[in-house]
Protein backbone atom coordinates (compact mmCIF):
# COMPACT_ATOMS: atom_id res chain seq x y z
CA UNK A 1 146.92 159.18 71.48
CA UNK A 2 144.18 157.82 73.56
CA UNK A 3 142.73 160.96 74.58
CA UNK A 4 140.62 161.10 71.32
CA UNK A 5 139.08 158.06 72.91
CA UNK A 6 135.93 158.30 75.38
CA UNK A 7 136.79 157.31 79.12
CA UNK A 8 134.71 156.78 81.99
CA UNK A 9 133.71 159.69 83.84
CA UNK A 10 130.71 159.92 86.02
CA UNK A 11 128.90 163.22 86.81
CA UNK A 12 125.75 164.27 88.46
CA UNK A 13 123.68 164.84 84.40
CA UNK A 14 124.87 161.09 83.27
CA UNK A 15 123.76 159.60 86.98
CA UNK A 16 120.64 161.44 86.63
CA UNK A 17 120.08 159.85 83.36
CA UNK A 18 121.41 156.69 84.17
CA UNK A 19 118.56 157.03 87.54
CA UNK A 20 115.62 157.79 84.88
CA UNK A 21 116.81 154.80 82.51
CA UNK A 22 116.32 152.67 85.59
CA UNK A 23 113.39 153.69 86.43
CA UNK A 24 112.25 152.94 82.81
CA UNK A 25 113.35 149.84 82.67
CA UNK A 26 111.51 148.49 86.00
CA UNK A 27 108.35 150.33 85.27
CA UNK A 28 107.63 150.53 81.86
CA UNK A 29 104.31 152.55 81.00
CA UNK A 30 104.00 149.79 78.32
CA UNK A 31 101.95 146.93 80.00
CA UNK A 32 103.76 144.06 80.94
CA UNK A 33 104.22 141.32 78.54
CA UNK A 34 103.61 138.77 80.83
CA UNK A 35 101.87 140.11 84.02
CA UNK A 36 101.38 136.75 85.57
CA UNK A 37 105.08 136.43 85.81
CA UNK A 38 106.68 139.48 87.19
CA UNK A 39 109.88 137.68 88.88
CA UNK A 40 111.52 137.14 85.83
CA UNK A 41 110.86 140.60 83.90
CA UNK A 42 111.44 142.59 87.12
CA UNK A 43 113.95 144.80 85.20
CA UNK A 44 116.39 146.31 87.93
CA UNK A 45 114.27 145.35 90.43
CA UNK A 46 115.33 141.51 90.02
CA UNK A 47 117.71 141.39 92.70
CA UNK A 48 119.06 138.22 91.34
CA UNK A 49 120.86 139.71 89.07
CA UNK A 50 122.57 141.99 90.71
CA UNK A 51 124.98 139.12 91.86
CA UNK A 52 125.62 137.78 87.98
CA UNK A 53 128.88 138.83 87.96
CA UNK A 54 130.40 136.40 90.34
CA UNK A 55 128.86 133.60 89.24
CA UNK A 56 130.06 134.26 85.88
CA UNK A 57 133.34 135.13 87.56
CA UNK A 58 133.55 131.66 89.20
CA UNK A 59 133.26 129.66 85.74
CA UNK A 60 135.34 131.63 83.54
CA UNK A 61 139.15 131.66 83.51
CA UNK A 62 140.72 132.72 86.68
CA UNK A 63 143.71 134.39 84.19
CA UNK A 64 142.19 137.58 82.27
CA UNK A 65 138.53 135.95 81.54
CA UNK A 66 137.30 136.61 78.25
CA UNK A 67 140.92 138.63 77.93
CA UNK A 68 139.64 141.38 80.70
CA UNK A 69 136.26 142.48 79.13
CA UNK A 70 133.56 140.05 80.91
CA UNK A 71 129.67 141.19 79.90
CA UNK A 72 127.07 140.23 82.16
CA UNK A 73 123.46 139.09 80.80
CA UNK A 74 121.73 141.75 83.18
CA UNK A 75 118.35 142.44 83.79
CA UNK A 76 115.89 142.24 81.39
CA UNK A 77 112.01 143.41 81.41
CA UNK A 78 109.06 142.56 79.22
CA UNK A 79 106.45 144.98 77.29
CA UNK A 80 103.78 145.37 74.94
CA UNK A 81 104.22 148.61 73.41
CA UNK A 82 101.06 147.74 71.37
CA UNK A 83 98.92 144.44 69.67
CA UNK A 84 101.37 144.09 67.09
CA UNK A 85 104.67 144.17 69.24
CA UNK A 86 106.32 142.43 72.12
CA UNK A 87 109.68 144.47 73.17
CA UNK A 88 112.27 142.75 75.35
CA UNK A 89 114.58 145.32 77.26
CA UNK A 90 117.62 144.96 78.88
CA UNK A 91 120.54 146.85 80.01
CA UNK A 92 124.22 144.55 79.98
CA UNK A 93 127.20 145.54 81.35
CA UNK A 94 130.89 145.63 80.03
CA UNK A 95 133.34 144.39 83.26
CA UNK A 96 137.24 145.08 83.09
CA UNK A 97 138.24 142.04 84.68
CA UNK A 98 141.99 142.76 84.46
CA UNK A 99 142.14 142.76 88.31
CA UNK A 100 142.78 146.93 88.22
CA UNK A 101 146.16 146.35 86.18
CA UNK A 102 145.22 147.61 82.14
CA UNK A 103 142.67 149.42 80.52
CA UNK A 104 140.42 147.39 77.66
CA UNK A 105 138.84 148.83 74.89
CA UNK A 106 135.29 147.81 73.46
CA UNK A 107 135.89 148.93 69.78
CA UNK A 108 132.70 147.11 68.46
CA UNK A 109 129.84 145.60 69.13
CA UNK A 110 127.21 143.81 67.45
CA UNK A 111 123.95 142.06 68.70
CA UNK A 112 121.22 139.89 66.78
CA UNK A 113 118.31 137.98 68.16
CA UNK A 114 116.18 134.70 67.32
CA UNK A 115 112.79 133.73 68.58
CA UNK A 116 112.26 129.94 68.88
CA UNK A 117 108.83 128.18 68.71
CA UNK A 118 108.39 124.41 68.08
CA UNK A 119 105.06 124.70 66.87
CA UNK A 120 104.71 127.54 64.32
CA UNK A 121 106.86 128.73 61.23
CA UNK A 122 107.42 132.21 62.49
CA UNK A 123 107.85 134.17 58.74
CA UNK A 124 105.53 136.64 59.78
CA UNK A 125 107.19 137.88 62.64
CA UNK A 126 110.42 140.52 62.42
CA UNK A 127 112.84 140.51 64.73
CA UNK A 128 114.73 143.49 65.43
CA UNK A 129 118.09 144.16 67.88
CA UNK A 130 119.24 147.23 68.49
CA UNK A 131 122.37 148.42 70.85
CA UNK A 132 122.38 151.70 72.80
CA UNK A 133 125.47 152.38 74.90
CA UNK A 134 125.01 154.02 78.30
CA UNK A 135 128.29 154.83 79.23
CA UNK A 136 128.94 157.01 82.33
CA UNK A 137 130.33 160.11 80.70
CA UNK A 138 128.78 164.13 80.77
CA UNK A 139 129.51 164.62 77.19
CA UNK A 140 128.26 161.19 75.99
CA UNK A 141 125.24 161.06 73.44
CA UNK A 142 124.24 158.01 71.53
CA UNK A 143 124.50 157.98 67.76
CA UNK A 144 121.19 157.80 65.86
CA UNK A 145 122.56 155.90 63.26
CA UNK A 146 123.31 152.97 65.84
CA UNK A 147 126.83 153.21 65.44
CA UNK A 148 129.22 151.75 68.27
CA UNK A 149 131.98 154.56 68.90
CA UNK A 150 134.67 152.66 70.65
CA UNK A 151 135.24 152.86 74.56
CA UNK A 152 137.43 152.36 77.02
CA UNK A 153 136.76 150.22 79.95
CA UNK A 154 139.20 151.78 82.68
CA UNK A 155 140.72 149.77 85.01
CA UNK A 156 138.53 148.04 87.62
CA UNK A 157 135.78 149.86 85.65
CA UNK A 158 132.32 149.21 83.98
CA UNK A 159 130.00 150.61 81.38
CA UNK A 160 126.61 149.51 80.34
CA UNK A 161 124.99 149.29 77.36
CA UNK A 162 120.65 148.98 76.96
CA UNK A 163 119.78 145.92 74.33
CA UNK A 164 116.33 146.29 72.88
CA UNK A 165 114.66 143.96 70.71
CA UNK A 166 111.08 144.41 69.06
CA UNK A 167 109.21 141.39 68.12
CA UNK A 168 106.87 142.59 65.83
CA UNK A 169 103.94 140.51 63.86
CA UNK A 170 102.98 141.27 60.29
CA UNK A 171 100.12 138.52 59.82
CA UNK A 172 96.54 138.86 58.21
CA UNK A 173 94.66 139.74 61.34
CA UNK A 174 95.59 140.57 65.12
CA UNK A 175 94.31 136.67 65.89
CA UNK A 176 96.44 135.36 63.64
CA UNK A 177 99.33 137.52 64.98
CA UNK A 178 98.39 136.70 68.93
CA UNK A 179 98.65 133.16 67.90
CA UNK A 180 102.29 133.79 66.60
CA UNK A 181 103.23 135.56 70.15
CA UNK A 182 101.32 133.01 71.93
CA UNK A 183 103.57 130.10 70.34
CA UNK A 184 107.11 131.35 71.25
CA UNK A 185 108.94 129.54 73.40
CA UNK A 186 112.05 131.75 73.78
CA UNK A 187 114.35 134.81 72.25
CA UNK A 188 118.06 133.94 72.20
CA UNK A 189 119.89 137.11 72.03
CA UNK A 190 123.55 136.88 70.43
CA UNK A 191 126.37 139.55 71.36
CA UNK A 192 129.39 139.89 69.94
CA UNK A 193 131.75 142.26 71.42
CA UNK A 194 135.74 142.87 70.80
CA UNK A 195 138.14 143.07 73.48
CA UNK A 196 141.19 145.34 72.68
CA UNK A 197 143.99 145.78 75.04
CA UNK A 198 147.98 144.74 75.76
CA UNK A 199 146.75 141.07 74.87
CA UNK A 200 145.93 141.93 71.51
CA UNK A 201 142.62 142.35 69.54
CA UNK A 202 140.20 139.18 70.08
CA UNK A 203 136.10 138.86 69.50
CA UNK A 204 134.42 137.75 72.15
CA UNK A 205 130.72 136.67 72.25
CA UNK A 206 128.17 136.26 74.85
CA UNK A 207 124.47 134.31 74.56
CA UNK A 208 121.02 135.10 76.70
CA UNK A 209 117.89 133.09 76.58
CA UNK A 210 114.72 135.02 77.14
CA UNK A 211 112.04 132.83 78.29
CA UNK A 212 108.57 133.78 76.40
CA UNK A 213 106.12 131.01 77.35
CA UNK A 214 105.03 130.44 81.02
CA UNK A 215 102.98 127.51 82.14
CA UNK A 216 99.90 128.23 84.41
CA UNK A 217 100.95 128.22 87.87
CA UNK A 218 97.34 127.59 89.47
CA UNK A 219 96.76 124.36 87.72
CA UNK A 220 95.65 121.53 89.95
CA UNK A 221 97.33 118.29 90.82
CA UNK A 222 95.32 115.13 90.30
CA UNK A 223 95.92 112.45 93.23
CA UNK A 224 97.39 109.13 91.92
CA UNK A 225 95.21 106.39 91.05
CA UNK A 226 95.31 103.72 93.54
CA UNK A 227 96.17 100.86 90.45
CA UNK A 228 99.45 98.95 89.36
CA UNK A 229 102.32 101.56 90.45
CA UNK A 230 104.90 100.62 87.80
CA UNK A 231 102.70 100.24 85.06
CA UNK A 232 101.29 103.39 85.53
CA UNK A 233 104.43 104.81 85.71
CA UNK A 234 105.39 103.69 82.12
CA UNK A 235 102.31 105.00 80.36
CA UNK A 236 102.53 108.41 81.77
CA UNK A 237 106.12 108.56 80.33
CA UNK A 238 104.91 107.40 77.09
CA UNK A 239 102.05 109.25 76.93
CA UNK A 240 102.76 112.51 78.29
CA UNK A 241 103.33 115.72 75.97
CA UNK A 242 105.89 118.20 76.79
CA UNK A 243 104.19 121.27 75.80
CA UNK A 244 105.01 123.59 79.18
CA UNK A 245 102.22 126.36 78.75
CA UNK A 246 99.22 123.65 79.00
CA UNK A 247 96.70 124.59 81.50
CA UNK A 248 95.61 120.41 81.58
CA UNK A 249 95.69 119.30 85.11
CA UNK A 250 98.86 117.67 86.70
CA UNK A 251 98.96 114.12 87.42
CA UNK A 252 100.68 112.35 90.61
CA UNK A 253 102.33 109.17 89.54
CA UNK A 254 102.70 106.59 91.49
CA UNK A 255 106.22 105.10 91.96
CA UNK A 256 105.78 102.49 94.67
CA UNK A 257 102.42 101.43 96.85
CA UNK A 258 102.88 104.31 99.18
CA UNK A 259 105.10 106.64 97.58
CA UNK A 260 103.97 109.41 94.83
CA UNK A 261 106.23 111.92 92.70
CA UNK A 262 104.33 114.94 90.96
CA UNK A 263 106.75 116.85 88.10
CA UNK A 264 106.28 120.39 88.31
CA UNK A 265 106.62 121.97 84.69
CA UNK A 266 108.39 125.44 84.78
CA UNK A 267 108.90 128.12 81.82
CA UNK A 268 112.22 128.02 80.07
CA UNK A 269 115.01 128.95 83.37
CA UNK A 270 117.48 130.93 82.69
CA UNK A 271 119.98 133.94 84.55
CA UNK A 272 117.03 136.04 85.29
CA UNK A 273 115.61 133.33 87.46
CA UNK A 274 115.76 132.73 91.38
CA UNK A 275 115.73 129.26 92.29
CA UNK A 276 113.69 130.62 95.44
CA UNK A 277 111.60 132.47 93.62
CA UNK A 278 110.66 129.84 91.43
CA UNK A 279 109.67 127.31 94.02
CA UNK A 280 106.85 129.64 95.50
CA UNK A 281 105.47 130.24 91.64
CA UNK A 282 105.51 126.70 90.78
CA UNK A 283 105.58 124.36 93.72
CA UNK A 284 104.37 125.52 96.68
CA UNK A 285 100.95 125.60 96.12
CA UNK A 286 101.13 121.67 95.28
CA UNK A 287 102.71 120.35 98.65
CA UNK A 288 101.66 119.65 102.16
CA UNK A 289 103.77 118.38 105.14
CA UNK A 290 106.03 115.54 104.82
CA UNK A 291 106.41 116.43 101.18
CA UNK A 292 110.12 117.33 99.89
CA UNK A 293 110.97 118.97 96.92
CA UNK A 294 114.13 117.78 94.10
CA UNK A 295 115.48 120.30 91.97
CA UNK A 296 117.40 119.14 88.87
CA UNK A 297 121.28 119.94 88.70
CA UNK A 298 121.24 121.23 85.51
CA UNK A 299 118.26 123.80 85.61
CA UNK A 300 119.97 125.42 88.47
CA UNK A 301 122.87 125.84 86.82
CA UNK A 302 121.22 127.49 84.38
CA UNK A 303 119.70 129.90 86.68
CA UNK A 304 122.75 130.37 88.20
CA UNK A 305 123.90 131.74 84.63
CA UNK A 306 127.04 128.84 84.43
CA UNK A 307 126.43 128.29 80.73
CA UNK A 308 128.75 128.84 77.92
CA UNK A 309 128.65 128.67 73.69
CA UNK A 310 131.16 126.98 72.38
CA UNK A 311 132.27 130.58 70.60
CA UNK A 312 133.75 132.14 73.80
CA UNK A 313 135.24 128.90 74.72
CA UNK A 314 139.35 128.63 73.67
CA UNK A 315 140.41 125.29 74.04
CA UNK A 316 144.24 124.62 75.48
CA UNK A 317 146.87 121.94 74.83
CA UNK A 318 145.77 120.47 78.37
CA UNK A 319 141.98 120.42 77.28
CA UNK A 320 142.81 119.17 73.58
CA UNK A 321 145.05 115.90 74.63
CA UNK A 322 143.04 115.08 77.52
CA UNK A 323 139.75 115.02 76.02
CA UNK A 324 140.83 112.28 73.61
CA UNK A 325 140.88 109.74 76.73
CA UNK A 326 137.30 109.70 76.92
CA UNK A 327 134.61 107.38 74.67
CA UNK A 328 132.63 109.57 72.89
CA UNK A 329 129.51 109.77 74.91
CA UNK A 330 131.33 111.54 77.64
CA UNK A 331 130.27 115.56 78.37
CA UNK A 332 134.76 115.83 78.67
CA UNK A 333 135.09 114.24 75.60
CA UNK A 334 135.37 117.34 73.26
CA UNK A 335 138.14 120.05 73.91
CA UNK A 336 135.56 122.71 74.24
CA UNK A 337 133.90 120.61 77.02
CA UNK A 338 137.19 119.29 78.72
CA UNK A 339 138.36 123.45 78.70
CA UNK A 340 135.46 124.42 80.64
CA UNK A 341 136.46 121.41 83.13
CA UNK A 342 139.79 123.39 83.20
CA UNK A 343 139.04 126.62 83.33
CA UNK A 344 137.13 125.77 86.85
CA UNK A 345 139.51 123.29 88.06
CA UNK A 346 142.86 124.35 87.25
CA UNK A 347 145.18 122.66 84.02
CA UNK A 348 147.46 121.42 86.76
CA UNK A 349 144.44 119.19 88.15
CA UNK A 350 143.03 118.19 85.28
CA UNK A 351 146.58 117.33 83.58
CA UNK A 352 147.32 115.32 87.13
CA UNK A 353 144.04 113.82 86.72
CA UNK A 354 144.72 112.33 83.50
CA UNK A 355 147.81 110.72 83.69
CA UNK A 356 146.89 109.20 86.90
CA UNK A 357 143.50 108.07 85.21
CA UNK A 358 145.31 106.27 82.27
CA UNK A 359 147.46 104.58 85.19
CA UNK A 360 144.25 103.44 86.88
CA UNK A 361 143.01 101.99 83.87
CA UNK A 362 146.09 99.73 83.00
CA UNK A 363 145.10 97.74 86.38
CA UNK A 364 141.55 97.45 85.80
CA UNK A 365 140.04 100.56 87.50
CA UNK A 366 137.51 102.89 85.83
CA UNK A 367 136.64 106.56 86.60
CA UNK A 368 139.09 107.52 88.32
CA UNK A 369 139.61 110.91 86.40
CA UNK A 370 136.03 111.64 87.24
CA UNK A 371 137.23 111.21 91.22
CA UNK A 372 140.39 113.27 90.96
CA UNK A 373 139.41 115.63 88.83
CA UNK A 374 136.70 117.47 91.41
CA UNK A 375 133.11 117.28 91.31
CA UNK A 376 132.27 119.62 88.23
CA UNK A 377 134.14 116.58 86.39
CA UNK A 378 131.10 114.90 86.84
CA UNK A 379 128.63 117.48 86.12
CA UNK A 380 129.55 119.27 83.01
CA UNK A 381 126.49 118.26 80.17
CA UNK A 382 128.25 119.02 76.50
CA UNK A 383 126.93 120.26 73.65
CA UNK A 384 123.16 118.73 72.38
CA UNK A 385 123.00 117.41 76.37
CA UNK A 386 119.96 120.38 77.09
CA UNK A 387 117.13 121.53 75.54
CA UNK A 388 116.91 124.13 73.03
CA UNK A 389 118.42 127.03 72.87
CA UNK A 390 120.72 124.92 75.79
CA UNK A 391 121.73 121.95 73.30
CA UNK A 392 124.19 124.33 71.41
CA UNK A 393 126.08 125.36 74.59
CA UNK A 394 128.25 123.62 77.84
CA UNK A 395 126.95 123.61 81.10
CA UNK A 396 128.36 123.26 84.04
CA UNK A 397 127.25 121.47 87.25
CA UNK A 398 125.74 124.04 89.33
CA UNK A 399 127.76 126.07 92.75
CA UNK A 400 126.36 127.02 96.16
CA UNK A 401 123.95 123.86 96.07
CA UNK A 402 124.30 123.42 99.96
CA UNK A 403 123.27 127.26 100.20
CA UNK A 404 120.33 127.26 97.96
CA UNK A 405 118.34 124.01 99.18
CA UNK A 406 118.98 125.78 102.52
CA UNK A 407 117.33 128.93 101.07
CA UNK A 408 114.56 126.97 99.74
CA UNK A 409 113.46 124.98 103.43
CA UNK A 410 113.63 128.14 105.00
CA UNK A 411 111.76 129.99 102.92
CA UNK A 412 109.43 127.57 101.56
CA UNK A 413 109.48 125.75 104.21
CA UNK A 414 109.51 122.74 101.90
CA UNK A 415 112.66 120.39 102.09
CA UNK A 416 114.58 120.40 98.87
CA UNK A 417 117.91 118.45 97.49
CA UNK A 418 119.31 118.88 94.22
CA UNK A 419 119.65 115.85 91.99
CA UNK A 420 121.89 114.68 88.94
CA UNK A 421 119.39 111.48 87.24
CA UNK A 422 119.03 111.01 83.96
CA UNK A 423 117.33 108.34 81.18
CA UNK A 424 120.42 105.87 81.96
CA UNK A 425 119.88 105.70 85.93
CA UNK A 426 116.89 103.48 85.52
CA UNK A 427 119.17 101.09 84.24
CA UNK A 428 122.35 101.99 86.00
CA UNK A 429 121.57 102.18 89.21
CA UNK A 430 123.40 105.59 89.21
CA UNK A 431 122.39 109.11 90.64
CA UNK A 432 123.79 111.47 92.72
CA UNK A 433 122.38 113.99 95.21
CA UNK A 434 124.26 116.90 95.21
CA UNK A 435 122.91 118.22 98.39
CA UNK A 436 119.63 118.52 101.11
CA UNK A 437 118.20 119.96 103.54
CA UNK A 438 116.37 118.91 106.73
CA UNK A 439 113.88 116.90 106.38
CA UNK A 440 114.87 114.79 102.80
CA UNK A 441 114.73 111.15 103.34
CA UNK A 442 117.56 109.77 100.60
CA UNK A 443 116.74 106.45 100.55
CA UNK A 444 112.95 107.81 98.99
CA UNK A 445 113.91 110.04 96.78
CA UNK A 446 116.55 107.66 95.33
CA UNK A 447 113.59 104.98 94.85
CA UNK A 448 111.19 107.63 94.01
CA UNK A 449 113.81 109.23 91.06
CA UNK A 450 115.79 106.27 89.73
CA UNK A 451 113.10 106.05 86.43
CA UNK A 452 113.93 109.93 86.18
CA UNK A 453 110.03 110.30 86.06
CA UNK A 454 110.63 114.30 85.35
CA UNK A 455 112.13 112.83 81.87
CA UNK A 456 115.33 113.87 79.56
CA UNK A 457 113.75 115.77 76.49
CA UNK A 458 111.46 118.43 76.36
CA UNK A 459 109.17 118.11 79.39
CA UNK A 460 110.69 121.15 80.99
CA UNK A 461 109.80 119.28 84.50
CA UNK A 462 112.71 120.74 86.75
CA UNK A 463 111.02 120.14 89.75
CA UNK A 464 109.56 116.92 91.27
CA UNK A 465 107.58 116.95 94.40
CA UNK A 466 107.64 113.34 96.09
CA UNK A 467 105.21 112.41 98.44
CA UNK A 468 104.93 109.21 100.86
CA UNK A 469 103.30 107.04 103.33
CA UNK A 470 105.31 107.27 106.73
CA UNK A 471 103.63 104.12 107.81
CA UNK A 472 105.17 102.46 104.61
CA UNK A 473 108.53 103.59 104.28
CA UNK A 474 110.36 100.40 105.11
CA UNK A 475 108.52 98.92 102.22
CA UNK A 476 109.68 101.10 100.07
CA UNK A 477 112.63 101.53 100.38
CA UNK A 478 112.64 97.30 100.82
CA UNK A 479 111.41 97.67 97.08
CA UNK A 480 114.03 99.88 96.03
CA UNK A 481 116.37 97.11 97.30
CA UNK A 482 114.65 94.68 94.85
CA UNK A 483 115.12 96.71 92.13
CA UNK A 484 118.69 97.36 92.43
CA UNK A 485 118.60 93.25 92.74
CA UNK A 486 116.95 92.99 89.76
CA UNK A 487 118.97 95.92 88.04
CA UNK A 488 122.64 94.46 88.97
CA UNK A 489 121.25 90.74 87.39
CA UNK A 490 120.30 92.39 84.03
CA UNK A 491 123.68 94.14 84.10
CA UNK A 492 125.24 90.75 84.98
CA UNK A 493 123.91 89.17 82.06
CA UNK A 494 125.21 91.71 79.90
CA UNK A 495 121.48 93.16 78.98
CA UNK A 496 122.26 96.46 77.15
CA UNK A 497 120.86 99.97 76.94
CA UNK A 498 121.14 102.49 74.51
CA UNK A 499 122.82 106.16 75.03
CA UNK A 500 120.12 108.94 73.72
């Protein structure tokens, strides 16, 4: 029977423990990795985190996600336990999401990291992973060995598990190892868990990037020269590098006579990140009155956690036939990317949406499956559509956007939209603001954002402050007019671009 099996049961000796762990965890007597940058290794202290759960909630499967057994990323800190070693801690938590109906098991699980650097082979570093279950049970003691004894999740019940992985450099000299640790750009943990219940026996798998290079936040921003705006513009695209942890001054562009955008670069966002939080380290210093702030789409979804590997993604028959109605540089044009569309919007939608799109298209009209099928239709970036370690997932178009630029005036006191622009708006004509707050003038930031000055590769420029002349807005946003002009004659005479 089951009663071989460990269940949860929480007494005062496994709370006490679970109270010390805590404690650990947030104050480490290992300095901090990265002392600069406390917000995102705040351990249980991030209070960010501590609503991960519904977010996730909202972009899985509203029918038994990931088959009842939902793990949460968590909260994660940051130490050097000595020269030689950087240790990344977290503690992630198993969810039974079988709305208090069945218990799930967690038989096995297995976890394995990667550190990522685009500069340096990184042979002489060893990675190491190792799982340590905290479940919430008197008689419970880890294995030494490592060993996963299987669990069971009760109903409407939880149990945690602490994730530790050592970093550790074996090079010639302590230099030469500090170099190593000063050239990663990220960890990206892999877990693979299985999910055991009345549905069967099915391996599910969850991802978390670990940011592990952070730009200087007190760099200063260099006013725009007072030369050819456009021109300018072009060089500093070409020319720029993308590395995010330079201490080189910024450099305000100008866009128009009058009108100046400065992109902000960030560390690597991810789960552990508030968007609020963020703003203050990065931004604030920068702007003055009058200035307002654009966050990208994308990088707040990724804060908001609403990312997903291909691996824990199970394509339907909906999301396998309808995906095949789409040209192939489309985000819904793969089953895996089309499923997520479902699995937020519903198969009846999305199945609606279809058919009435293929109607639309016998008499001429275009995009209409993007209209009916709701806005994440629209927002969803597929596979290879992020930077690394993003490229090899889906993400979806970010929730709450009204909310969080709210958040940001208030507390920044800095107005904020959120933007969706890419490399193909400059010759489209196309972006879409997703929402503001008081004080964001559209008609500038369309003309200041429509070259997507904060780029599409590597630049890891989320955030673009864009300032202007009061006294000269008409004329800008006059020249914005010309440009679309201009744009709509190139597309009339068929001038074409090419997808990246």
């Amino acid at each position: 029977g089951t009663s071989a099996l460990r269940r949860a049961r929480v007494g005062p000796a496994r709370r006490a423990r679970r109270a010390t762990f805590a404690i650990a965890l947030s104050a480490s007597s290992a300095p901090d990795a990265f002392p600069a940058n406390r917000a995102t290794y705040a351990g249980e202290s991030n209070l960010w985190v501590t609503q991960e759960l519904p977010r996730l909630l909202e972009m899985l499967p509203r029918r038994r996600p990931c088959d009842g057994l939902v793990l949460t990323r968590g909260a994660w800190s940051a130490t050097r336990p000595d020269a030689a070693t950087l240790r990344l801690r977290g503690v992630m938590r198993f969810h039974n999401a079988t709305n208090g109906r069945f218990d799930v098991f967690v038989p096995e699980v297995e976890a394995s990291c990667r550190v990522l650097s685009k500069t340096h082979a990184l042979d002489a570093l060893a990675v190491t992973t190792r799982v340590t279950p905290m479940h919430a049970d008197d008689e419970f003691e880890p294995r030494a060995d490592g060993y996963w004894e299987a669990y069971i999740v009760p109903k409407s019940g939880s149990t945690a598990m602490e994730v530790v992985v050592d970093v550790t450099g074996f090079g010639a000299s302590r230099a030469e190892d500090e170099a190593l640790f000063n050239s990663l750009d990220a960890a990206w943990l892999k877990v693979t868990y299985v999910a055991y219940g009345n549905h069967g026996r099915t391996t599910q798998e969850q991802r978390v990037v670990l940011p592990l290079k952070f730009p200087d936040p007190n760099v200063v921003a260099i006013e725009a020269k007072e030369t050819d705006a456009e021109n300018d513009l072009l060089v500093e695209e070409e020319d720029e590098t993308s590395d995010a942890a330079s201490s080189a001054p910024l450099q305000w562009r100008r866009v128009k006579p009058g009108l100046s955008v400065l992109c902000v670069p960030t560390h690597l966002l991810c789960h552990l990140d508030d968007p609020v939080s963020v703003v203050e380290r990065y931004v604030r210093r920068h702007a003055r009155a009058g200035d307002m702030l654009c966050m990208g789409e994308t990088p707040l979804a990724a804060m908001q956690g609403r990312v997903r590997h291909p691996a824990s993604v199970r394509p339907g028959l909906v999301a396998r036939l309808a995906c095949r109605l789409f040209n192939r540089f489309s985000s819904v044009a793969t089953a895996c990317g089309m499923q997520c569309l479902v699995d937020v919007a519903g198969s009846v939608r999305v199945l609606v949406a279809a058919a009435l799109a293929v109607l639309a298209r016998l008499v001429g009209v275009r995009g209409a499956f993007y209209r009916l099928a709701g806005t994440q239709a629209n927002l969803i970036d597929d596979v290879s559509g992020q930077i690394p370690p993003y490229d090899q997932s889906v993400t979806l178009g970010p929730v709450r956007v009204p909310e969080t630029v709210r958040a940001v005036f208030e507390k920044c006191a800095l107005p904020c939209a959120v933007v969706d622009v890419n490399d193909l708006s400059r010759v489209t004509g196309e972006m879409q603001i997703l929402g503001k707050s008081e004080g964001v003038d559209e008609d500038i930031v369309r003309v200041a954002l429509l070259r997507n000055p904060q780029g599409n590769g590597d630049q890891q420029t989320p955030l673009v402050l864009v300032r202007h002349d009061p006294d000269r807005r008409d004329a800008i946003v006059e020249a914005g007019r010309a440009d679309e002009r201009e744009r709509k004659e190139r597309r009339r005479r068929g001038v074409k671009y090419a997808q990246k």
